[in-house]
C-alpha atoms as a PDB file:
ATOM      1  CA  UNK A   1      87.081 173.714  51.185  1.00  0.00           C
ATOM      2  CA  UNK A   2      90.549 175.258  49.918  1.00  0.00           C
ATOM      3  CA  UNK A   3      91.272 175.101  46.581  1.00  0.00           C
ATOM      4  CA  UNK A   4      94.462 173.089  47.675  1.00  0.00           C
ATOM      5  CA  UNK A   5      91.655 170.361  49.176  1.00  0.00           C
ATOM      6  CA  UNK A   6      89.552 170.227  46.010  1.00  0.00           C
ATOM      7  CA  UNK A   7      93.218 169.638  44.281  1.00  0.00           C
ATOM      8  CA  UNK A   8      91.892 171.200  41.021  1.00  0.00           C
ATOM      9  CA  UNK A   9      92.817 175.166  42.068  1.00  0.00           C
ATOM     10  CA  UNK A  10      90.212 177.551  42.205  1.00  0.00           C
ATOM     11  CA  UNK A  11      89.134 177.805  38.143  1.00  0.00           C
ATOM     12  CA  UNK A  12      88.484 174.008  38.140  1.00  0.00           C
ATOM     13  CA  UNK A  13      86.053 174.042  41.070  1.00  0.00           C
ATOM     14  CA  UNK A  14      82.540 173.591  40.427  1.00  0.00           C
ATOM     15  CA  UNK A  15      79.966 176.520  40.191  1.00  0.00           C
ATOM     16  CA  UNK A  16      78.639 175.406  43.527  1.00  0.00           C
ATOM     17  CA  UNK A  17      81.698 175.212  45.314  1.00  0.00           C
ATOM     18  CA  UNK A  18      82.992 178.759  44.461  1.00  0.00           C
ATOM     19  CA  UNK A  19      80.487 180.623  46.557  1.00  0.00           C
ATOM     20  CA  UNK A  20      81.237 177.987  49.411  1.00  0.00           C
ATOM     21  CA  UNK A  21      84.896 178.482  48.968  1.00  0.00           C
ATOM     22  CA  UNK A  22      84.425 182.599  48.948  1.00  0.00           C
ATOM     23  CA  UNK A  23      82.459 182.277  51.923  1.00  0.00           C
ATOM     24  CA  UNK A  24      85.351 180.561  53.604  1.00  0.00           C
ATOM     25  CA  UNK A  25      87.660 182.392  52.712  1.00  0.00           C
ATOM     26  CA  UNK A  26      85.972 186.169  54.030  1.00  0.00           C
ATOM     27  CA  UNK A  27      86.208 183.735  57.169  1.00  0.00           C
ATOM     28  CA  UNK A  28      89.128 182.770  57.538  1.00  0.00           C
ATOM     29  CA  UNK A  29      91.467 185.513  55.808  1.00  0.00           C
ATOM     30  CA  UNK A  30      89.689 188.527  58.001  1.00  0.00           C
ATOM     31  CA  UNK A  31      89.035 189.636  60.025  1.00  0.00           C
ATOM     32  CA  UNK A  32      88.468 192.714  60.050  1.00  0.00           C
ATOM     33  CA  UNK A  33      87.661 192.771  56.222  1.00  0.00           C
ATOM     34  CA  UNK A  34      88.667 190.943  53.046  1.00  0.00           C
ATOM     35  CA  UNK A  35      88.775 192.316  49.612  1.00  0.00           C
ATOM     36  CA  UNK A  36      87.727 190.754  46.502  1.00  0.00           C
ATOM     37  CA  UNK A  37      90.815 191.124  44.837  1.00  0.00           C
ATOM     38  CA  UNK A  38      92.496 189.071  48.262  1.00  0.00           C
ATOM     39  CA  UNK A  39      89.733 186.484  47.657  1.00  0.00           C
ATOM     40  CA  UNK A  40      91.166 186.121  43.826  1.00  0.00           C
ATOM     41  CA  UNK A  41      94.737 185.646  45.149  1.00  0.00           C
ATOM     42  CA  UNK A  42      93.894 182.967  47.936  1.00  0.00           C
ATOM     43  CA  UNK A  43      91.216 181.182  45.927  1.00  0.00           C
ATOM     44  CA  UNK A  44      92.880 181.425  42.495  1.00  0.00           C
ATOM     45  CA  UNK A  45      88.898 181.749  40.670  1.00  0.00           C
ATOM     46  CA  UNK A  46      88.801 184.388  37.858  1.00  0.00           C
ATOM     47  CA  UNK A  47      88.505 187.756  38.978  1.00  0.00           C
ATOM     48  CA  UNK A  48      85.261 188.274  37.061  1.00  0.00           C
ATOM     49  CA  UNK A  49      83.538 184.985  38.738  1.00  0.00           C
ATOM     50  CA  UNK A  50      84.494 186.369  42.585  1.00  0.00           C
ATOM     51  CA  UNK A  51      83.131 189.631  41.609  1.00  0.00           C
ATOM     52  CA  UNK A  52      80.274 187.964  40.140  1.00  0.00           C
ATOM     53  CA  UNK A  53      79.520 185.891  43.240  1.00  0.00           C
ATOM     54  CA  UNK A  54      80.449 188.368  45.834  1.00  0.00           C
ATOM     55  CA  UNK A  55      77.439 190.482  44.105  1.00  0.00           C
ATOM     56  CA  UNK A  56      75.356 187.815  44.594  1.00  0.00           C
ATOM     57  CA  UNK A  57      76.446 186.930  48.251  1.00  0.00           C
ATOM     58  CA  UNK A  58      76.060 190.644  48.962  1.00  0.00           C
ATOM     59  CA  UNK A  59      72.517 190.524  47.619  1.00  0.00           C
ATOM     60  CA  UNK A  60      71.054 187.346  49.941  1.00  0.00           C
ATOM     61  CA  UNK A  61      72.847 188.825  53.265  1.00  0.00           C
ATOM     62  CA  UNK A  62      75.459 186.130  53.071  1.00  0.00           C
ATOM     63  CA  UNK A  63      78.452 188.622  52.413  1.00  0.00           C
ATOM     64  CA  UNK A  64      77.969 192.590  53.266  1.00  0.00           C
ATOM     65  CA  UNK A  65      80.473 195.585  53.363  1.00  0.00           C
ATOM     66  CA  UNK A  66      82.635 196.475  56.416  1.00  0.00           C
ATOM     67  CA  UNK A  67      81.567 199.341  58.709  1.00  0.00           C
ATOM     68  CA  UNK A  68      84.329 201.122  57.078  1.00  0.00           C
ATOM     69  CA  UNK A  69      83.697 199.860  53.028  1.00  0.00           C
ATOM     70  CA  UNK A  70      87.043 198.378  53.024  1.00  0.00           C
ATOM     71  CA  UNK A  71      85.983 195.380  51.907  1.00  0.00           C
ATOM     72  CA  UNK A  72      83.500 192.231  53.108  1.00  0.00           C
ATOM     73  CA  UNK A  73      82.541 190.870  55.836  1.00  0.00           C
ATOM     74  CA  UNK A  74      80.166 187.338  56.809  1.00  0.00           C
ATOM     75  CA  UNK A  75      76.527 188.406  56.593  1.00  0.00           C
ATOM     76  CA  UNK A  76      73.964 188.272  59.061  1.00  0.00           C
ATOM     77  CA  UNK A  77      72.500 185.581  57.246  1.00  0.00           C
ATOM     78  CA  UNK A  78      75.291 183.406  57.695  1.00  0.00           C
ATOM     79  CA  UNK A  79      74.402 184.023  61.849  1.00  0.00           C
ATOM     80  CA  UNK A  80      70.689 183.265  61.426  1.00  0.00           C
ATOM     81  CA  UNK A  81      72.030 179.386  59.674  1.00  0.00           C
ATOM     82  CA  UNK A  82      74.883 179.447  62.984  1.00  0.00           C
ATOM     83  CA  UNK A  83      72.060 180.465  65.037  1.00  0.00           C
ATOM     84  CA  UNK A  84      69.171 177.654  63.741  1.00  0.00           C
ATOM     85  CA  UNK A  85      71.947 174.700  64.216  1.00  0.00           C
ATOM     86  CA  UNK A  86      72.855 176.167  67.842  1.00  0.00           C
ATOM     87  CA  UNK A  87      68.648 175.670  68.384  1.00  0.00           C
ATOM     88  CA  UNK A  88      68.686 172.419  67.525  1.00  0.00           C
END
Protein backbone atom coordinates (compact mmCIF):
# COMPACT_ATOMS: atom_id res chain seq x y z
CA UNK A 1 0.00 0.00 0.00
CA UNK A 2 3.19 2.37 -0.51
CA UNK A 3 2.75 5.35 -2.12
CA UNK A 4 5.41 4.01 -4.68
CA UNK A 5 2.55 1.01 -5.35
CA UNK A 6 -0.38 3.39 -5.78
CA UNK A 7 2.23 5.25 -8.33
CA UNK A 8 0.46 8.60 -7.66
CA UNK A 9 2.76 9.60 -4.28
CA UNK A 10 1.12 10.12 -1.19
CA UNK A 11 -1.05 13.63 -2.01
CA UNK A 12 -2.73 11.83 -4.97
CA UNK A 13 -4.00 8.88 -2.94
CA UNK A 14 -7.51 8.67 -2.18
CA UNK A 15 -9.08 9.77 1.23
CA UNK A 16 -9.56 6.12 2.00
CA UNK A 17 -6.28 4.96 1.28
CA UNK A 18 -4.36 7.50 3.47
CA UNK A 19 -5.44 6.09 6.78
CA UNK A 20 -4.62 2.52 5.28
CA UNK A 21 -1.31 3.73 4.10
CA UNK A 22 -0.56 5.51 7.77
CA UNK A 23 -1.50 2.43 9.33
CA UNK A 24 1.15 0.65 7.35
CA UNK A 25 3.49 2.63 7.67
CA UNK A 26 3.46 2.88 12.01
CA UNK A 27 3.95 -0.93 10.98
CA UNK A 28 6.44 -1.21 9.15
CA UNK A 29 8.80 1.92 9.94
CA UNK A 30 8.74 1.05 13.97
CA UNK A 31 9.10 -0.34 15.89
CA UNK A 32 9.47 0.92 18.73
CA UNK A 33 7.56 4.18 17.73
CA UNK A 34 6.96 6.32 14.64
CA UNK A 35 6.37 9.97 14.54
CA UNK A 36 4.00 11.84 12.51
CA UNK A 37 6.38 13.97 11.02
CA UNK A 38 8.39 10.32 9.84
CA UNK A 39 4.96 9.24 8.52
CA UNK A 40 4.95 12.68 6.28
CA UNK A 41 8.46 11.89 4.95
CA UNK A 42 7.80 8.10 4.01
CA UNK A 43 4.24 8.63 2.82
CA UNK A 44 4.74 12.03 1.15
CA UNK A 45 0.66 13.14 2.33
CA UNK A 46 0.45 16.77 3.60
CA UNK A 47 1.49 17.25 6.97
CA UNK A 48 -1.90 18.64 7.99
CA UNK A 49 -3.87 15.41 6.48
CA UNK A 50 -1.41 12.80 8.66
CA UNK A 51 -2.01 14.90 11.61
CA UNK A 52 -5.54 14.98 10.79
CA UNK A 53 -5.84 11.20 10.44
CA UNK A 54 -3.48 10.18 13.10
CA UNK A 55 -6.14 12.16 15.45
CA UNK A 56 -8.64 10.19 14.18
CA UNK A 57 -6.76 6.76 14.32
CA UNK A 58 -5.82 7.73 17.87
CA UNK A 59 -9.49 8.28 18.68
CA UNK A 60 -10.99 4.58 17.39
CA UNK A 61 -7.91 2.61 19.13
CA UNK A 62 -6.38 2.00 15.75
CA UNK A 63 -3.16 4.18 16.46
CA UNK A 64 -2.19 5.13 20.31
CA UNK A 65 0.97 6.79 21.90
CA UNK A 66 4.13 4.85 22.90
CA UNK A 67 4.70 3.94 26.57
CA UNK A 68 7.21 6.62 26.42
CA UNK A 69 5.00 9.52 24.14
CA UNK A 70 7.61 9.40 21.57
CA UNK A 71 5.44 8.87 19.05
CA UNK A 72 2.66 6.00 17.78
CA UNK A 73 2.26 2.84 17.98
CA UNK A 74 -0.60 0.02 16.27
CA UNK A 75 -3.65 0.09 18.52
CA UNK A 76 -5.24 -2.55 20.30
CA UNK A 77 -7.91 -2.40 17.94
CA UNK A 78 -5.86 -3.31 15.17
CA UNK A 79 -5.19 -6.83 17.52
CA UNK A 80 -8.90 -7.40 18.19
CA UNK A 81 -9.35 -7.38 13.75
CA UNK A 82 -5.71 -9.80 13.87
CA UNK A 83 -7.33 -11.61 16.57
CA UNK A 84 -11.16 -12.20 14.86
CA UNK A 85 -9.34 -13.48 11.43
CA UNK A 86 -6.97 -15.87 13.62
CA UNK A 87 -10.75 -17.25 15.04
CA UNK A 88 -11.91 -17.94 11.96
Amino acid sequence: MSAERGGKGGSGLSNTSRPLLILETVATQGPPAVTAKQIVAATGIPAPTVYRLVTTLLGEGFLERSDDHSGLVLGRRLSEIAEYFARQ
